[in-house]
Protein backbone atom coordinates (compact mmCIF):
# COMPACT_ATOMS: atom_id res chain seq x y z
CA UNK A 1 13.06 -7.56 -6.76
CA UNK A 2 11.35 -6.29 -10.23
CA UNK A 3 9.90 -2.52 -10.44
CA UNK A 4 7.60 -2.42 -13.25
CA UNK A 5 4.72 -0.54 -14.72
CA UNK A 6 1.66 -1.77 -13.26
CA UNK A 7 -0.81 -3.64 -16.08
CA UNK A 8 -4.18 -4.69 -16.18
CA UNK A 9 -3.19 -8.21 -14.63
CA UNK A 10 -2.12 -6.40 -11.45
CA UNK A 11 -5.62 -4.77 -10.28
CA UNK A 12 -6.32 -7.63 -8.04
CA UNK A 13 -2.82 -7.23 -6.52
CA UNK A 14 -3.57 -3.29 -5.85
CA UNK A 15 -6.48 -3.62 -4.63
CA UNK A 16 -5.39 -6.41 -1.73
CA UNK A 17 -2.59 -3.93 -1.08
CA UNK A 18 -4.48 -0.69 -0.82
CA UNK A 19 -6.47 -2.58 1.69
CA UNK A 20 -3.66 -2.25 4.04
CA UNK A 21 -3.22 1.52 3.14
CA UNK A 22 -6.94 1.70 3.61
CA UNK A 23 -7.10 0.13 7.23
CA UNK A 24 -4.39 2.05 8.36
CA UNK A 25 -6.30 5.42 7.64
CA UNK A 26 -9.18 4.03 8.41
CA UNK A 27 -8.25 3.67 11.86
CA UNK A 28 -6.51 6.74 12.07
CA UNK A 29 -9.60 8.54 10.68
CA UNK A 30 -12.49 7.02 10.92
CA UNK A 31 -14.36 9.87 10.82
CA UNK A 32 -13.38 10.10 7.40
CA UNK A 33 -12.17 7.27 5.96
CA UNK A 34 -14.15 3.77 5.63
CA UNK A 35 -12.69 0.19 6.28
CA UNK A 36 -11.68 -2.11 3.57
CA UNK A 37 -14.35 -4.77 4.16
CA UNK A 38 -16.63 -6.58 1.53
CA UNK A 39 -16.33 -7.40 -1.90
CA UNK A 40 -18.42 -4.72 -2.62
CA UNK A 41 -14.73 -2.53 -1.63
CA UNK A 42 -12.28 -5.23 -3.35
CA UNK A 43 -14.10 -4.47 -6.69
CA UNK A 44 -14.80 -0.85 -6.25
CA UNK A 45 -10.85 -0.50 -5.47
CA UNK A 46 -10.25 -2.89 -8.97
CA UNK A 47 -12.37 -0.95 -11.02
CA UNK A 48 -10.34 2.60 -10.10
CA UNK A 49 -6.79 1.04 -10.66
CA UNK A 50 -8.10 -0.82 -13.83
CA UNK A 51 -9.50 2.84 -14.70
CA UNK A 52 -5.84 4.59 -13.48
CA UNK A 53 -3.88 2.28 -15.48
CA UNK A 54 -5.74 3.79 -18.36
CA UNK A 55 -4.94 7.36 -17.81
CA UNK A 56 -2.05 8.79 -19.42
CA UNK A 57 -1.32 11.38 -16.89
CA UNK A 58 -0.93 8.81 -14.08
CA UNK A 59 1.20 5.72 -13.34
CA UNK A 60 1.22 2.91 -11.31
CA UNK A 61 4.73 1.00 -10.46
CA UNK A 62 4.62 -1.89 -8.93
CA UNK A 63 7.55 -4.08 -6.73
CA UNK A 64 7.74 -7.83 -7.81
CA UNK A 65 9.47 -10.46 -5.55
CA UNK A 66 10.78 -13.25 -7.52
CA UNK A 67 9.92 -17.00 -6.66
CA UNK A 68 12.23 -18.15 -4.06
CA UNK A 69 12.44 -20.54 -0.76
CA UNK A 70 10.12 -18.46 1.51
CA UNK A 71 7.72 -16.95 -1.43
CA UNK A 72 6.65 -19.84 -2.95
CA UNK A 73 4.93 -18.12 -5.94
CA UNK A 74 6.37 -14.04 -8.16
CA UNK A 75 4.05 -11.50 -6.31
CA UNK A 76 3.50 -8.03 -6.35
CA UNK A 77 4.70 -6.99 -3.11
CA UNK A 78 4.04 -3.28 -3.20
CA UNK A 79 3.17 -0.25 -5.35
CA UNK A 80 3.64 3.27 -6.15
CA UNK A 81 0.50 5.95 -7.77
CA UNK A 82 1.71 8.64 -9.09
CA UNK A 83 -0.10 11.35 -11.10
CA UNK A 84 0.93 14.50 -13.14
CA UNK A 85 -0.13 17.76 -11.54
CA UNK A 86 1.04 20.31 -13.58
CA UNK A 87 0.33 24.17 -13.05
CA UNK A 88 0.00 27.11 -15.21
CA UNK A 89 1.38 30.68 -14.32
CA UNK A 90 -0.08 33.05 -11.73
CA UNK A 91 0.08 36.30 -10.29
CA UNK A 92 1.94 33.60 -7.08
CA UNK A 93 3.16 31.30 -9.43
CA UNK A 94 5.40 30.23 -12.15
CA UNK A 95 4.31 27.48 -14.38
CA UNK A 96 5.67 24.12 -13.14
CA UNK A 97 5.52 20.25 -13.91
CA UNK A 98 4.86 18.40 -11.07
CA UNK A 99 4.40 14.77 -10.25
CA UNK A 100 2.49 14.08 -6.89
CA UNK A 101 2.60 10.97 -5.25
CA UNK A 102 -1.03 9.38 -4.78
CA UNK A 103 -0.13 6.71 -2.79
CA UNK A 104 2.63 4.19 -1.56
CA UNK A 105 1.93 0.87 -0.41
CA UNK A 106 3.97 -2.23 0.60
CA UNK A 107 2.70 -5.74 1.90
CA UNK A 108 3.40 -5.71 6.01
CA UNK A 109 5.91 -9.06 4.97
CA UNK A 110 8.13 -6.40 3.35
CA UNK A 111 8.33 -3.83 5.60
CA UNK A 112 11.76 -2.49 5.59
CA UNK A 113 12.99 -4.98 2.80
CA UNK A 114 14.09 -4.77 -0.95
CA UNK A 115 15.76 -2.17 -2.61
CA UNK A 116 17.38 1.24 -1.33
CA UNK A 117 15.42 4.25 -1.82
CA UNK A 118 16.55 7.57 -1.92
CA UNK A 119 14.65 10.79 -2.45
CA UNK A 120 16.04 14.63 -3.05
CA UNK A 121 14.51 17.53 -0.57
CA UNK A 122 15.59 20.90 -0.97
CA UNK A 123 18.00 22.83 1.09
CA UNK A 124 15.46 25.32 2.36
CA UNK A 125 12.79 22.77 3.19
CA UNK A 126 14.03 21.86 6.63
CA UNK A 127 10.48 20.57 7.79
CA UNK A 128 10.96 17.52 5.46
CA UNK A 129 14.54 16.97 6.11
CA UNK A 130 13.42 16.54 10.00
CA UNK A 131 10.87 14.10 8.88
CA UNK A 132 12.67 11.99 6.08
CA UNK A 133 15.19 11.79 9.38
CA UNK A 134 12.68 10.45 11.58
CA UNK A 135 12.06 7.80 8.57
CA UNK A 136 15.52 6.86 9.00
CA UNK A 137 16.42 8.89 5.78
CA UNK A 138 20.47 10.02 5.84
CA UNK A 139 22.16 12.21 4.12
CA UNK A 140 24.13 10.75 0.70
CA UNK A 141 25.09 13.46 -1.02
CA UNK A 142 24.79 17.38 -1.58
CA UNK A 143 23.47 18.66 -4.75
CA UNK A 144 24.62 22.91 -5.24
CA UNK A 145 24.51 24.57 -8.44
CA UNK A 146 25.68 27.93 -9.66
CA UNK A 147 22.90 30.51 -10.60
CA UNK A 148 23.36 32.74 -13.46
């Protein structure tokens, strides 16, 4: 499998794949969020990654499974959106660089395949520990440092 910066030959890919994000909240939510149908949607959806991929404060990665037996053709299997949301001081706040994840999206036929991920959550945030858990997250390593 190939991670790679989305380009402008991807959009069509994205788009097909945020349809499954899409239906999923859509179904959760439908009081909020609309279902993936028409072309009308497929385009609309093109146009914003083709737009994304253009902005220098977000990226797009995309996962790439090469030709083999059972995939007869390289396809982009899934993706990650992220975007740069940085903050300036406050009277609550100290300035900080921050990259938020827009969305993550892998084809159903990949579920639970490909590479190893890994992620870091802080000691004090026990809330997400619980949940990366229930993910089936486990614990690699420990991380301490010595303040000054």
């Amino acid at each position: 499998m190939l991670i790679r910066p989305a380009t402008q030959d991807d959009v069509t890919a994205l788009a097909a794949l945020n349809a499954h994000v899409q239906a999923l909240h859509a179904k959760a939510e439908p009081w909020f969020f609309k279902p993936p149908v028409g072309a009308d949607y497929a385009a609309a959806r093109e146009r914003e990654f083709s737009s994304v991929l253009l902005d220098s404060g977000q990226s797009i990665f995309v996962a790439e499974a090469p030709k083999t037996d059972v995939l007869a053709t390289a396809g982009v299997i899934g993706y990650l959106w992220a975007q740069r949301h940085d903050s300036s001081e406050s009277a609550e706040l100290f300035a900080c660089k921050r990259l938020y994840i827009n969305h993550i999206s892998v084809h159903p036929d990949y579920f639970r395949q490909g590479a190893n991920m890994a992620l870091g959550v802080h000691a004090f945030n026990t809330r997400a520990q619980r949940f990366f858990a229930k993910q089936g997250f486990v614990l690699l390593i420990h991380t301490m440092w010595l303040e000054l």
